[in-house]
N, C-alpha and C. Protein backbone atom coordinates (compact mmCIF):
# COMPACT_ATOMS: atom_id res chain seq x y z
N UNK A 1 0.84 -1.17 0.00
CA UNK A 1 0.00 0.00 0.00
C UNK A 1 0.89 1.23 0.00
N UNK A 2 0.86 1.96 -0.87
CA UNK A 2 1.90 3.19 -0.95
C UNK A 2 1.22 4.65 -0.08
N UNK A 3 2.15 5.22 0.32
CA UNK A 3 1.65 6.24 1.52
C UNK A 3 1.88 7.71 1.08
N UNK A 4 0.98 8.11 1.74
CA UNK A 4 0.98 10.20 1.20
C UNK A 4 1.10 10.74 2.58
N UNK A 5 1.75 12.04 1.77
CA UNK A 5 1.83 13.12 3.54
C UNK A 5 0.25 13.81 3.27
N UNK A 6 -0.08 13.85 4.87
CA UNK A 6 -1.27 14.47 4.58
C UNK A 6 -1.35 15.92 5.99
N UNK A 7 -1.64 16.51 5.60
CA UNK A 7 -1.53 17.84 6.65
C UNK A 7 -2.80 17.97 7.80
N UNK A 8 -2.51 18.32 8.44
CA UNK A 8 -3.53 17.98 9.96
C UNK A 8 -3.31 19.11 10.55
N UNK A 9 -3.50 20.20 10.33
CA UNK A 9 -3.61 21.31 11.20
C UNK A 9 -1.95 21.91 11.31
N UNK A 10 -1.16 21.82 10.47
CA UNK A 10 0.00 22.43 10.82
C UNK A 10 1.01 21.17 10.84
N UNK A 11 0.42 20.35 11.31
CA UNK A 11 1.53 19.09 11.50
C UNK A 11 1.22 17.95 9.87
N UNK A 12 1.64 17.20 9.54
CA UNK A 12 1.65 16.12 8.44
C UNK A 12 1.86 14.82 9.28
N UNK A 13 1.10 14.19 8.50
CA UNK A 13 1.34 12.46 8.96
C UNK A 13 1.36 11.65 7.56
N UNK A 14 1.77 10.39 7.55
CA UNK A 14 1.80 9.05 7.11
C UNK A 14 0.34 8.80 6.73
N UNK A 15 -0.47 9.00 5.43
CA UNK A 15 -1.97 8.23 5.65
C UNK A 15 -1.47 7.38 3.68
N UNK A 16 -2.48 6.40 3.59
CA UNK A 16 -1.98 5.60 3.10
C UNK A 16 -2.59 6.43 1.04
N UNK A 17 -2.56 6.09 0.54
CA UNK A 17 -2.57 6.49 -0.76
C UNK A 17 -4.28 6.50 -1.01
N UNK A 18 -4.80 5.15 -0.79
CA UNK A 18 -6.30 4.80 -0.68
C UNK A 18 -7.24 6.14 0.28
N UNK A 19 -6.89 6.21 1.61
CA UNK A 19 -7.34 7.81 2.17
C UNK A 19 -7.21 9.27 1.84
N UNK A 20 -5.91 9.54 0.84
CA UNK A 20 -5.36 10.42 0.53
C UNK A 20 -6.38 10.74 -1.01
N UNK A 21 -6.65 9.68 -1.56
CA UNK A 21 -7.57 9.95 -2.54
C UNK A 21 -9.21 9.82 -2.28
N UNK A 22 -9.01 9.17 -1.04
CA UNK A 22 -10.83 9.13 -0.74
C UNK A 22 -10.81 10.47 -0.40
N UNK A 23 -9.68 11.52 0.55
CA UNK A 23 -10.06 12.62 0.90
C UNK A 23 -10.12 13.77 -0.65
N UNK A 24 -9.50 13.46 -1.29
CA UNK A 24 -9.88 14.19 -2.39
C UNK A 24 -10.65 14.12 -3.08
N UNK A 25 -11.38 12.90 -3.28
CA UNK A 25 -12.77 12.91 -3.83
C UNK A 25 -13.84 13.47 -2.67
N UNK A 26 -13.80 13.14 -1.35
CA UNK A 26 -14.56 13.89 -0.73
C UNK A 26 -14.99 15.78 -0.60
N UNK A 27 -13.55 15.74 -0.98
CA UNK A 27 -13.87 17.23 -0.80
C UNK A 27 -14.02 17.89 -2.31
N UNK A 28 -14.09 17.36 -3.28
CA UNK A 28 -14.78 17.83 -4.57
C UNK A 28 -16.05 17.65 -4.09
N UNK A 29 -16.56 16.87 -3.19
CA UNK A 29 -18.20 16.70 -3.59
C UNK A 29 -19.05 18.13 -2.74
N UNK A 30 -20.12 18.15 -3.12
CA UNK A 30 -20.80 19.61 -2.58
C UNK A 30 -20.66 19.74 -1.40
N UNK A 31 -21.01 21.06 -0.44
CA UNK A 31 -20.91 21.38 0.84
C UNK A 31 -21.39 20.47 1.77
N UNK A 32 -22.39 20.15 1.04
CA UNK A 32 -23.68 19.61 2.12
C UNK A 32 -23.06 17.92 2.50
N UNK A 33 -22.82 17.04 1.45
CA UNK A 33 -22.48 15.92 1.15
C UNK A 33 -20.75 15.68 2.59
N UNK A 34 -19.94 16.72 1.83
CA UNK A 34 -18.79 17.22 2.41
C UNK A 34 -18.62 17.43 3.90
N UNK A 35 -19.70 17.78 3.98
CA UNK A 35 -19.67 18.08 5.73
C UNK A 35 -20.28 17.01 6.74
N UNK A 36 -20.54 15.85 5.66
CA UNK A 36 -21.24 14.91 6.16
C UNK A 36 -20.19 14.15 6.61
N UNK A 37 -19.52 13.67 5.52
CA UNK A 37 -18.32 12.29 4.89
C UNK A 37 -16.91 13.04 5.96
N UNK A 38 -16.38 14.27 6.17
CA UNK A 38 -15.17 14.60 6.20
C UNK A 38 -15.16 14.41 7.84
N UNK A 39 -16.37 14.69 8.46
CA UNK A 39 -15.67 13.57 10.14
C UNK A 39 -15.56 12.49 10.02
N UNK A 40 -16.34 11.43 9.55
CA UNK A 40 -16.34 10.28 8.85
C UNK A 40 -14.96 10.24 8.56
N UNK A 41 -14.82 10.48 8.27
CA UNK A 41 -12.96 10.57 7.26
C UNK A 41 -12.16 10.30 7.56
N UNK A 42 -12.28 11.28 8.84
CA UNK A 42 -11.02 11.98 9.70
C UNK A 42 -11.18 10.88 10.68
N UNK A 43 -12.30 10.53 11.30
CA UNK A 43 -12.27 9.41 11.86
C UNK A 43 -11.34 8.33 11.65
N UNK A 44 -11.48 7.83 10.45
CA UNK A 44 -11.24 6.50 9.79
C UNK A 44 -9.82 6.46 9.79
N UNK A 45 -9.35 8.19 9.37
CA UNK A 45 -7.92 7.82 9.19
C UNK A 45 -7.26 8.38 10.61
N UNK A 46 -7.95 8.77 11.68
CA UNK A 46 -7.11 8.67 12.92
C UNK A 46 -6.79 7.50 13.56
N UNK A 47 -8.10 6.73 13.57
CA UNK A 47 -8.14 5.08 13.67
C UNK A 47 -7.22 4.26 12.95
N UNK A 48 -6.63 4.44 11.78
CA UNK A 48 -6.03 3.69 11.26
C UNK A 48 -4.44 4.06 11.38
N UNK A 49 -4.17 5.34 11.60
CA UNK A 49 -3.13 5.77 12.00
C UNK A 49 -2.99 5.41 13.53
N UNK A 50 -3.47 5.50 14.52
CA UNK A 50 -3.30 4.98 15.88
C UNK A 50 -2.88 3.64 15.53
N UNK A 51 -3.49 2.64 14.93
CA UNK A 51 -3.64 0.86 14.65
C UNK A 51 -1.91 0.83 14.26
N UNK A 52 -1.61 1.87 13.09
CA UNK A 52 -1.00 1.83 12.64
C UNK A 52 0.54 1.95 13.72
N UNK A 53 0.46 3.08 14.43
CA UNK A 53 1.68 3.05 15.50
C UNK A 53 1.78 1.82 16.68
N UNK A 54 0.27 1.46 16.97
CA UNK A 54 0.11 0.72 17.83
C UNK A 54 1.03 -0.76 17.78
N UNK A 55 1.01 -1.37 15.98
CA UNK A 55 1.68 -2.33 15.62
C UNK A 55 2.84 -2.26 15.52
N UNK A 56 3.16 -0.81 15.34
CA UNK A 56 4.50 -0.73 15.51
C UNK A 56 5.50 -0.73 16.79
N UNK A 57 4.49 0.16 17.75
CA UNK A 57 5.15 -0.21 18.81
C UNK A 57 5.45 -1.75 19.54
N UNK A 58 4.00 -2.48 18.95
CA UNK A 58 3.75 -3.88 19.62
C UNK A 58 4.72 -4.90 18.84
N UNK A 59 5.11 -4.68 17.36
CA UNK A 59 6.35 -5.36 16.42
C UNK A 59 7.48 -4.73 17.17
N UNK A 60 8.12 -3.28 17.41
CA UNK A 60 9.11 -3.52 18.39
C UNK A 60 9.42 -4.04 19.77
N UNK A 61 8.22 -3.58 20.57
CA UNK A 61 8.24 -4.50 21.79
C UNK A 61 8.86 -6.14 21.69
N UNK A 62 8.67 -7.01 20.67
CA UNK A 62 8.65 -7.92 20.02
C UNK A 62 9.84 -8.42 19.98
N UNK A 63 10.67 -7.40 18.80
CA UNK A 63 12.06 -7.56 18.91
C UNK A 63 12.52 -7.39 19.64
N UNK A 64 12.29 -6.78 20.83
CA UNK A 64 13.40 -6.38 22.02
C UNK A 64 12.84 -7.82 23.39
N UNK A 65 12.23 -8.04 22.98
CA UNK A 65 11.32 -9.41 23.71
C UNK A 65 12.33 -10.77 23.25
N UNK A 66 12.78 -10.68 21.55
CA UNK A 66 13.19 -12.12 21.43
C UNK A 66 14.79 -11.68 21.79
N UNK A 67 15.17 -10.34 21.40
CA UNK A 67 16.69 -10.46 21.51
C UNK A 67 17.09 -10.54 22.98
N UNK A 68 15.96 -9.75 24.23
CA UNK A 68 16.44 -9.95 25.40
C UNK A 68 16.18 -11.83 25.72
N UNK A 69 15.35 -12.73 25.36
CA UNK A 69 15.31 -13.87 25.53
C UNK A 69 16.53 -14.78 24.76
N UNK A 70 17.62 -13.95 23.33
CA UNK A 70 18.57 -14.41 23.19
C UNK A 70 19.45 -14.62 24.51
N UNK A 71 19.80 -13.50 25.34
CA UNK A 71 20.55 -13.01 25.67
C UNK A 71 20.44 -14.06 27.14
N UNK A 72 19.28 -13.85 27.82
CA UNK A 72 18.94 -14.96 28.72
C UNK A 72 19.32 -16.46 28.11
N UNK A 73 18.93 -16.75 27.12
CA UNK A 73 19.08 -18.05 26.73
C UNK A 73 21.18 -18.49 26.76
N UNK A 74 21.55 -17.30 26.42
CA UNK A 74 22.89 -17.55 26.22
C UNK A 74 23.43 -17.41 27.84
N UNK A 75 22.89 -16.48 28.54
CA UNK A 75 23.53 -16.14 30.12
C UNK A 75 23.18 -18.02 30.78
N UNK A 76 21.85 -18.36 30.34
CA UNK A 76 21.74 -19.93 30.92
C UNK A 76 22.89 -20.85 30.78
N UNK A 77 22.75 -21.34 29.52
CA UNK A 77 23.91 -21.85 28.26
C UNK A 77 25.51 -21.23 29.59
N UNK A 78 25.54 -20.48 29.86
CA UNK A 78 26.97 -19.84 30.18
C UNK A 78 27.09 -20.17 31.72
N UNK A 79 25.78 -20.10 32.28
CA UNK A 79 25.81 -21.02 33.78
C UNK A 79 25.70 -22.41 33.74
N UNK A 80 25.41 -23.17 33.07
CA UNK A 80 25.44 -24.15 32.96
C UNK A 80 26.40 -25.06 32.89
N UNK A 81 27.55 -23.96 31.91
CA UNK A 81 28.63 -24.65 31.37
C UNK A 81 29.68 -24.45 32.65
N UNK A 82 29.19 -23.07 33.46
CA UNK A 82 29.87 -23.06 34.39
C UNK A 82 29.68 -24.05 35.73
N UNK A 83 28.70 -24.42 36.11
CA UNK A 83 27.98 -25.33 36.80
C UNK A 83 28.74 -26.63 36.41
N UNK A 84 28.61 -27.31 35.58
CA UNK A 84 29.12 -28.29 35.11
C UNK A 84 30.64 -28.19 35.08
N UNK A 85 31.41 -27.00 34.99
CA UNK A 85 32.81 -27.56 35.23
C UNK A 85 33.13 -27.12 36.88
N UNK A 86 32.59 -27.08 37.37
CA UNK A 86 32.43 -26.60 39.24
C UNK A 86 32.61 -27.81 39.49
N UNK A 87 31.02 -28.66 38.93
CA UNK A 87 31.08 -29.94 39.26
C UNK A 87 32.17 -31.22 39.26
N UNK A 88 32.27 -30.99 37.79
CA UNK A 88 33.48 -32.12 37.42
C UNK A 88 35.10 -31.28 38.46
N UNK A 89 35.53 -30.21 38.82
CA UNK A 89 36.41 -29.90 39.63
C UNK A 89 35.99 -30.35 40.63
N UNK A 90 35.01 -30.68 41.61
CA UNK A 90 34.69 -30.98 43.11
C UNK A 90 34.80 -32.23 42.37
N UNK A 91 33.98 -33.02 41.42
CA UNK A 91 34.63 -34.34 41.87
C UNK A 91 35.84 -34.47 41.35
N UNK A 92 36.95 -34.08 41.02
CA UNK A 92 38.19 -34.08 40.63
C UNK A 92 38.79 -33.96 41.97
N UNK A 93 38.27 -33.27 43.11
CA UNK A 93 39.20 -32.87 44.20
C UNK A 93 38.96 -34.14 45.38
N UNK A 94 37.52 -35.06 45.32
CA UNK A 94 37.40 -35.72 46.31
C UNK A 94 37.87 -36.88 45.95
C-alpha cells in the first residue's frame, strides 16, 4: 500500500494512498455531502493511523522481547557450562 503526507492542522502524517484519494474525492463533492463524509474521514484515518503506530510499537516490543530472551538463553547456556565444570572440579578434588 503506498503512503501520502497528509496535513492535519500544521503538522503532516503518514496516511496511506487509498485515504489520501478518498479525501480528495470527498472534498470535490458539494458542501452539504462534504460536511457529512469529512468527520467520517477523519475518523477512519485517525483510527487507522493509531492501529497503525500501535503495531509498531507492539512489532518492536517484540524484537526487544526475542533479543532480550537471546541473551537470557545464552547467560543460561553460560551457567550451565559453568555449573558443570564446578562440578566435574569438586569431583576431581574428592
Amino acid at each position: 500500500m503506498k503512503q501520502a503526507l497528509r496535513d492535519t492542522g500544521g503538522r503532516q502524517e503518514l496516511v496511506s494512498k487509498d485515504f489520501s484519494d478518498l479525501g480528495t474525492a470527498v472534498a470535490a463533492l458539494p458542501s452539504e455531502y462534504r460536511s457529512q463524509l469529512e468527520p467520517l474521514l477523519e475518523r477512519v484515518v485517525e483510527n487507522s493511523t493509531r492501529r497503525r503506530r500501535i503495531l509498531s510499537l507492539v512489532q518492536d516490543a517484540l524484537g526487544q522481547l526475542r533479543l532480550d530472551m537471546k541473551y537470557l538463553m545464552f547467560d543460561l547456556e553460560a551457567t550451565r557450562r559453568e555449573r558443570d565444570e564446578y562440578r566435574r572440579k569438586l569431583g576431581e578434588d574428592q
